[in-house]
C-alpha atoms as a PDB file:
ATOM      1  CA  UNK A   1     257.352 151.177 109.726  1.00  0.00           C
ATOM      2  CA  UNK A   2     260.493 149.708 111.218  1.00  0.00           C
ATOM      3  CA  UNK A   3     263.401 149.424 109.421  1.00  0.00           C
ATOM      4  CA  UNK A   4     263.393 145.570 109.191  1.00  0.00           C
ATOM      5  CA  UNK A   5     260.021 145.667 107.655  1.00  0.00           C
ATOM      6  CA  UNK A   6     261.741 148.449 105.017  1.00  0.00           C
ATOM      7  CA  UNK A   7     264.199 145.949 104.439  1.00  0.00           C
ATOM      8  CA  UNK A   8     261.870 142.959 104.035  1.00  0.00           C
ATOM      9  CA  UNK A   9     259.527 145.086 101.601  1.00  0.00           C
ATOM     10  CA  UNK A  10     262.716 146.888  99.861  1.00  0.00           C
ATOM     11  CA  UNK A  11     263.807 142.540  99.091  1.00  0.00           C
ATOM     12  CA  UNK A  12     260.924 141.819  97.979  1.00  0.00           C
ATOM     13  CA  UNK A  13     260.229 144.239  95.210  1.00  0.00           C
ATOM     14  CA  UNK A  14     263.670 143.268  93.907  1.00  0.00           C
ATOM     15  CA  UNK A  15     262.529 139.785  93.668  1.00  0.00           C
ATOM     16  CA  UNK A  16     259.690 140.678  91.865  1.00  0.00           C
ATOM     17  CA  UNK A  17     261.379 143.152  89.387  1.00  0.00           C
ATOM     18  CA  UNK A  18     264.020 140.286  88.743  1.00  0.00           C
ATOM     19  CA  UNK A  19     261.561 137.928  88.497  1.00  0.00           C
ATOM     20  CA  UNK A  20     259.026 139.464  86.173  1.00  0.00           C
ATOM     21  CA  UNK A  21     262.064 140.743  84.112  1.00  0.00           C
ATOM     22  CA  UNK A  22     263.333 137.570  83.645  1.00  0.00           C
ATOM     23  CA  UNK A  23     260.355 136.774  82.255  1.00  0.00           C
ATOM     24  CA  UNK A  24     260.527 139.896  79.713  1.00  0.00           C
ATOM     25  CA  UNK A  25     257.099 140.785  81.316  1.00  0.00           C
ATOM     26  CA  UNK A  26     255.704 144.109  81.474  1.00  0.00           C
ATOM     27  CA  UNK A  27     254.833 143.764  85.382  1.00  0.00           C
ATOM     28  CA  UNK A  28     258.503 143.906  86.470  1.00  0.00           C
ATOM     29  CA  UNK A  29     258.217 148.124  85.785  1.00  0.00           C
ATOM     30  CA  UNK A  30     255.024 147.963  87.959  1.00  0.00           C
ATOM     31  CA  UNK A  31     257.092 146.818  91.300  1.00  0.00           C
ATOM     32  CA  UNK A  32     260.099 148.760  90.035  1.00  0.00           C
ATOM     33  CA  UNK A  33     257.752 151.994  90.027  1.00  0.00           C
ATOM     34  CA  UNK A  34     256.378 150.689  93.713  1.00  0.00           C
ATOM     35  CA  UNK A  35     260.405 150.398  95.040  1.00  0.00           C
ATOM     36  CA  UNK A  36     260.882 153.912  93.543  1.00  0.00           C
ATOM     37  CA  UNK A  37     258.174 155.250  94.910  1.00  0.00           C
ATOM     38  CA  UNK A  38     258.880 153.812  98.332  1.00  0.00           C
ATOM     39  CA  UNK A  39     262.311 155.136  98.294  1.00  0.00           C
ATOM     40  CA  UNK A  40     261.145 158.154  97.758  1.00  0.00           C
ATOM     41  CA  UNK A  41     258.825 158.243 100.960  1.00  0.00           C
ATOM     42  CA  UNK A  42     260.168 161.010 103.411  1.00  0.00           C
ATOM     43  CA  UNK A  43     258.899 158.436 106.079  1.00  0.00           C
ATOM     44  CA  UNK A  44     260.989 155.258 105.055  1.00  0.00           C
ATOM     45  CA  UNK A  45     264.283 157.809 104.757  1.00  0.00           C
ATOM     46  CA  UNK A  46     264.026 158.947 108.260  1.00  0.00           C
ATOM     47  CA  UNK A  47     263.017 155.551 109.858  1.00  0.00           C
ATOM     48  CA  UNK A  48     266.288 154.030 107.583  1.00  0.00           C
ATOM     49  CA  UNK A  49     268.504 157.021 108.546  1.00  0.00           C
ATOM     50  CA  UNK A  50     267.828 156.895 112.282  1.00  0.00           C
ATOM     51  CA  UNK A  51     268.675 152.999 112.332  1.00  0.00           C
ATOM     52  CA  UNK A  52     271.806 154.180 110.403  1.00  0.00           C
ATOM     53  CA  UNK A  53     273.014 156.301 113.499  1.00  0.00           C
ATOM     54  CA  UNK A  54     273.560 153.096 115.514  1.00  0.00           C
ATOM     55  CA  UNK A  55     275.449 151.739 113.006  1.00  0.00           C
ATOM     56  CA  UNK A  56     279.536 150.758 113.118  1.00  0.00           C
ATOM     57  CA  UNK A  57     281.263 152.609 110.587  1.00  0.00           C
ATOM     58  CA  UNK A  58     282.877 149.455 109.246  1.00  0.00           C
ATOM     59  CA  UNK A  59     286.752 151.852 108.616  1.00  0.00           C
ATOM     60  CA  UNK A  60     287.118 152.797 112.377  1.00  0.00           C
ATOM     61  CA  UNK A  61     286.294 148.684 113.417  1.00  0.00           C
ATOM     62  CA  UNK A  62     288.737 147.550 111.130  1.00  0.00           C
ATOM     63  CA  UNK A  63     291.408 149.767 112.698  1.00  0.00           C
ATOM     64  CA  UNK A  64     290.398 148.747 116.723  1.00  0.00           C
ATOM     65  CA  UNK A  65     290.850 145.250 114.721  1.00  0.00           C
ATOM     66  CA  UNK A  66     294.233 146.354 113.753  1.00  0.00           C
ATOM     67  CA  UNK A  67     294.991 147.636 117.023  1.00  0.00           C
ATOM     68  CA  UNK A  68     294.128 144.442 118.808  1.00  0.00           C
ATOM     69  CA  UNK A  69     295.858 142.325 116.522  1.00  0.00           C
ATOM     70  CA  UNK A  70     298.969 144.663 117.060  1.00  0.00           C
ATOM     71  CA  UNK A  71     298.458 144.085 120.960  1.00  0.00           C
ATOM     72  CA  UNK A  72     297.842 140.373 120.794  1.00  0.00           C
ATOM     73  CA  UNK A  73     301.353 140.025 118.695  1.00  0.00           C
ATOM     74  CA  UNK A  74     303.359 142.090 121.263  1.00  0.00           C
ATOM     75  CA  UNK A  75     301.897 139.933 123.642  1.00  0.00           C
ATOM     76  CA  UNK A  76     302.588 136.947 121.755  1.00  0.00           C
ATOM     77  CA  UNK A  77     306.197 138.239 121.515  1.00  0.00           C
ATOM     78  CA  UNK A  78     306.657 138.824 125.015  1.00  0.00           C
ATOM     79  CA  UNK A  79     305.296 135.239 125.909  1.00  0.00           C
ATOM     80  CA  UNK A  80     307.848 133.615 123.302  1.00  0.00           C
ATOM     81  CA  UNK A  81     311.034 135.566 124.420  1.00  0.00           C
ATOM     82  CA  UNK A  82     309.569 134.636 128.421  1.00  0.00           C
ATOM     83  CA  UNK A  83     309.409 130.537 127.103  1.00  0.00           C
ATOM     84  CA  UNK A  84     313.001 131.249 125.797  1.00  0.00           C
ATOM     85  CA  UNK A  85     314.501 132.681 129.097  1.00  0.00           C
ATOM     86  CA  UNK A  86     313.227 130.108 131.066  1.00  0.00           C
ATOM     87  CA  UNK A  87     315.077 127.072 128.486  1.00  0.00           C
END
């Protein structure tokens, strides 16, 4: 199983639990026993924790963000103080 098709399958037994709970009927704990029980599946944790390792750790992008946006304003600073020298 790829982790795409986890994902996919993982969706779509939330719809159904939402769904059939919406309706107040009693099939909504069959799918929600089927998710839990997929969860559970040593399989679907590994193939879900090795696409994990390629993952960006969303804290160290945000400060290379910060650090570019620092870079782009000196930049930006030099270019204006440049414009004014040559008035």
């Amino acid at each position: 199983m790829t982790h795409g098709t986890a994902q996919h399958l993982i969706a779509l037994y939330n719809k159904a639990v939402e769904y059939y709970s919406a309706l107040d009927d009693e099939r909504h704990l069959q799918y929600l026993m089927k998710l839990q029980n997929m969860l559970r599946d040593e399989t679907l944790q590994q193939v879900m924790e090795v696409s994990d390792v390629g993952t960006v750790d969303p804290q160290s992008n945000s400060s290379q963000t910060h650090s570019r946006q620092s870079s782009l304003s000196e930049e930006e600073g030099k270019v204006s103080h440049n414009a004014k020298a040559i008035i």
